[in-house]
Protein backbone atom coordinates (compact mmCIF):
# COMPACT_ATOMS: atom_id res chain seq x y z
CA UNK A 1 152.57 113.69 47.33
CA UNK A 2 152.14 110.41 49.68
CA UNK A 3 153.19 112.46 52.44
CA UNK A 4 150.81 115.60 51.73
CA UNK A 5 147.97 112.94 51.15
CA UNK A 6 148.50 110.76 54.77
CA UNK A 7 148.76 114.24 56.30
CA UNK A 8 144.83 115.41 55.14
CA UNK A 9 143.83 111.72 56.02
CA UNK A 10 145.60 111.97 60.07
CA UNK A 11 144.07 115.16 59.77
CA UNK A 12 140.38 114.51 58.79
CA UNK A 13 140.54 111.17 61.26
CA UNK A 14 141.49 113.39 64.18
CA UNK A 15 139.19 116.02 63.52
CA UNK A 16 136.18 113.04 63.57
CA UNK A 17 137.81 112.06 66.66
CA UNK A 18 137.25 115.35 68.76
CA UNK A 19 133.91 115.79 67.08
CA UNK A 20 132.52 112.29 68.68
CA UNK A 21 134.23 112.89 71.91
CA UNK A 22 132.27 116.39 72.21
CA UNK A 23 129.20 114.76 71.06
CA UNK A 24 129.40 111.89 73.73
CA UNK A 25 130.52 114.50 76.25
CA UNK A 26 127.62 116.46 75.36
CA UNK A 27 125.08 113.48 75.34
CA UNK A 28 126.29 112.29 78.71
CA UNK A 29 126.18 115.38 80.34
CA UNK A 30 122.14 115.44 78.97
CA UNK A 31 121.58 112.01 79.46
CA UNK A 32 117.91 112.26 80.69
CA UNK A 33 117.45 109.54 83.07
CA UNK A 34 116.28 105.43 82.56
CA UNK A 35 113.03 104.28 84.52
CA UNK A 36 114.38 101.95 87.37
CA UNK A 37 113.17 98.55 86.62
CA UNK A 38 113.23 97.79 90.49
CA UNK A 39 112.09 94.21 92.18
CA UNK A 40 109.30 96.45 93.79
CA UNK A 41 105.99 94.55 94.39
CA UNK A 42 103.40 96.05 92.34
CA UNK A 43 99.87 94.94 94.06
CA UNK A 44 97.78 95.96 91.25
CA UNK A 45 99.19 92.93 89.14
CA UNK A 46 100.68 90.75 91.80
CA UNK A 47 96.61 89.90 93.01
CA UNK A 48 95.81 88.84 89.47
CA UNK A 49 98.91 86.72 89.02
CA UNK A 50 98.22 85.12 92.98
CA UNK A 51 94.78 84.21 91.78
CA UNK A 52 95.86 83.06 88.72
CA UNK A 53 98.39 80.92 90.42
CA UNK A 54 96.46 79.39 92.66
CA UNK A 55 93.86 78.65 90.45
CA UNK A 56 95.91 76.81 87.78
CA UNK A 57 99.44 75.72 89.09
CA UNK A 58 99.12 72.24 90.81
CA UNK A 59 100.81 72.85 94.34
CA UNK A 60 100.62 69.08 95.17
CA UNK A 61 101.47 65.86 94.06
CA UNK A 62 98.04 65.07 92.57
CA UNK A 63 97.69 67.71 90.46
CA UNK A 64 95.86 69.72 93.04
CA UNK A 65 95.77 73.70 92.42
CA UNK A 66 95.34 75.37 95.62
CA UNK A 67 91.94 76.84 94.78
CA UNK A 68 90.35 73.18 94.27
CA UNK A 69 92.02 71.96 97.34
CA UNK A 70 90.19 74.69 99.33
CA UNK A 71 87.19 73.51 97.47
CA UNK A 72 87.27 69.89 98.21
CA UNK A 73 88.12 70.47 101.92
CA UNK A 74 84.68 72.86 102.12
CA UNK A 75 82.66 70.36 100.46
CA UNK A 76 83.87 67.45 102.03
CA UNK A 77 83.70 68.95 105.47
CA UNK A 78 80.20 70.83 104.90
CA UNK A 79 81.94 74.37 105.07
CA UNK A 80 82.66 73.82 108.54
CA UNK A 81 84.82 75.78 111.11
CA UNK A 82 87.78 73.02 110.82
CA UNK A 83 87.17 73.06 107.08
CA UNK A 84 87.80 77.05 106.83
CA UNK A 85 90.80 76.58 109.09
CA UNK A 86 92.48 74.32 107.23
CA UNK A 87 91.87 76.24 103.99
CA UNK A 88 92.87 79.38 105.68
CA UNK A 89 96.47 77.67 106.80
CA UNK A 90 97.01 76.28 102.88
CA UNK A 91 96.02 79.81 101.81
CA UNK A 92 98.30 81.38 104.28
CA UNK A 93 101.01 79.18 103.85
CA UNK A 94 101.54 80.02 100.01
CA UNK A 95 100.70 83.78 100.35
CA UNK A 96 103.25 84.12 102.94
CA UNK A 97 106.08 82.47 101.30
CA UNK A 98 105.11 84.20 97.43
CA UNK A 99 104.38 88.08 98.98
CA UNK A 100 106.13 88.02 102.41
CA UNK A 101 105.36 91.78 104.18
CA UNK A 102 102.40 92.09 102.20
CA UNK A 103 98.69 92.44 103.73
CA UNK A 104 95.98 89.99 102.18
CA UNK A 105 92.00 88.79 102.80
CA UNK A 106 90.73 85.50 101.30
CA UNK A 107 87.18 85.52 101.31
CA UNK A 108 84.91 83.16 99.79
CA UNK A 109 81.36 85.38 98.60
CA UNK A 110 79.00 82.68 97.12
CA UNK A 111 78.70 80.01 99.09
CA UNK A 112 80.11 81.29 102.41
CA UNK A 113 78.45 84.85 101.99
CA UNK A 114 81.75 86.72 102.16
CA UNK A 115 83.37 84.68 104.75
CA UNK A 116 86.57 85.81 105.46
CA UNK A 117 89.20 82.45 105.33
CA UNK A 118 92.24 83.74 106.49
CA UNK A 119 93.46 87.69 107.07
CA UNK A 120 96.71 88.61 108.68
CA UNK A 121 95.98 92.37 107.89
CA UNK A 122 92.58 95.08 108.58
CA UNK A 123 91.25 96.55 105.24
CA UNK A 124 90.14 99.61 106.75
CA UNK A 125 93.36 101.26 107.76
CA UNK A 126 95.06 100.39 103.86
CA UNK A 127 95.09 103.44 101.38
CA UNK A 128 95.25 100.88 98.11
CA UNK A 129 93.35 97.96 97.81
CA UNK A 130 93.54 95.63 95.13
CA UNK A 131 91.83 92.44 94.47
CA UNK A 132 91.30 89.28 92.74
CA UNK A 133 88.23 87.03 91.52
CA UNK A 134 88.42 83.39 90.89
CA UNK A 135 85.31 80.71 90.68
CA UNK A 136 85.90 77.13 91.17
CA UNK A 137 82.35 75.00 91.10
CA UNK A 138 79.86 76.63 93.10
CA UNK A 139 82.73 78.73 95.20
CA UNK A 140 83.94 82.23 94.15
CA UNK A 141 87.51 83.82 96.22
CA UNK A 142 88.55 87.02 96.51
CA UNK A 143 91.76 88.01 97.24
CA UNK A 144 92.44 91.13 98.69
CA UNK A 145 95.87 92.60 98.48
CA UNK A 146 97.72 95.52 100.12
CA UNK A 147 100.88 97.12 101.48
C-alpha cells in the first residue's frame, strides 16, 4: 500500500512539473516586452530640474546658488557688458558639465528685456523647445533647452 501511495504522489508531482514548465514556456514565448528605462536625457524635465538647481543648490562656498550669483554680479556691476559675461561663463560652465551635447539660451526678460546671457546653440533651427522660469529679486531667467 506504501508503494501504490508514493507511486500517485511521484506521479501527481511530475505531472505539476510539466504543467509549469509549459506554462513558463508559454509565458516566455508571449512575454510582451518591458519599457527601457534608458539614461536618455529627457528635455522636457531636465529644464525644470536645471532651473531648479540653480536656483536652490549653493554651488559655492558661501552658500551662493548660481541664480543669486548671476544676480549680485548684474547689480553690482550695473548690468554691464563684463557683468553679462561673467554670468554667461558661470552659467555656461555648469550647463556644460550637467547636460554636455545639449543646446541651451539663458536669457534674463525683466530687467535686461530678454537679453540673451550666454547661447552655444540657434533656437530657430530646433524642432523641441523646452524651457524654464525662475525669479530672483527684480531678475527673471529663462532657460531654454534643446537637442
Amino acid at each position: 500500500m506504501d508503494q501504490k501511495g508514493f507511486l500517485a504522489t511521484a506521479d501527481a508531482i511530475f505531472g505539476l512539473l510539466i504543467i509549469f514548465i509549459l506554462i513558463s514556456a508559454v509565458l516566455n514565448v508571449t512575454n510582451t516586452p518591458m519599457p527601457s528605462f534608458s539614461q536618455e536625457i529627457n528635455p522636457e524635465q531636465d529644464v525644470q530640474d536645471l532651473m531648479e538647481t540653480m536656483a536652490n543648490n549653493p554651488a559655492y562656498g558661501d552658500n551662493q546658488t548660481i541664480l543669486t550669483e548671476i544676480t549680485i554680479h548684474l547689480l553690482s556691476q550695473n548690468n554691464s557688458d563684463d557683468a553679462l559675461a561673467s554670468s554667461g561663463l558661470i552659467v555656461a560652465d555648469f550647463l556644460n558639465k550637467t547636460v554636455p551635447g545639449m543646446k541651451y539660451n539663458f536669457t534674463e526678460t525683466q530687467q535686461l528685456n530678454g537679453t540673451t546671457i550666454v547661447s552655444n546653440g540657434e533656437m530657430e533651427d530646433a524642432k523641441n523647445i523646452h524651457s524654464a522660469i525662475r525669479h530672483v529679486g527684480n531678475y527673471t531667467f529663462q532657460l531654454y533647452l534643446w537637442k
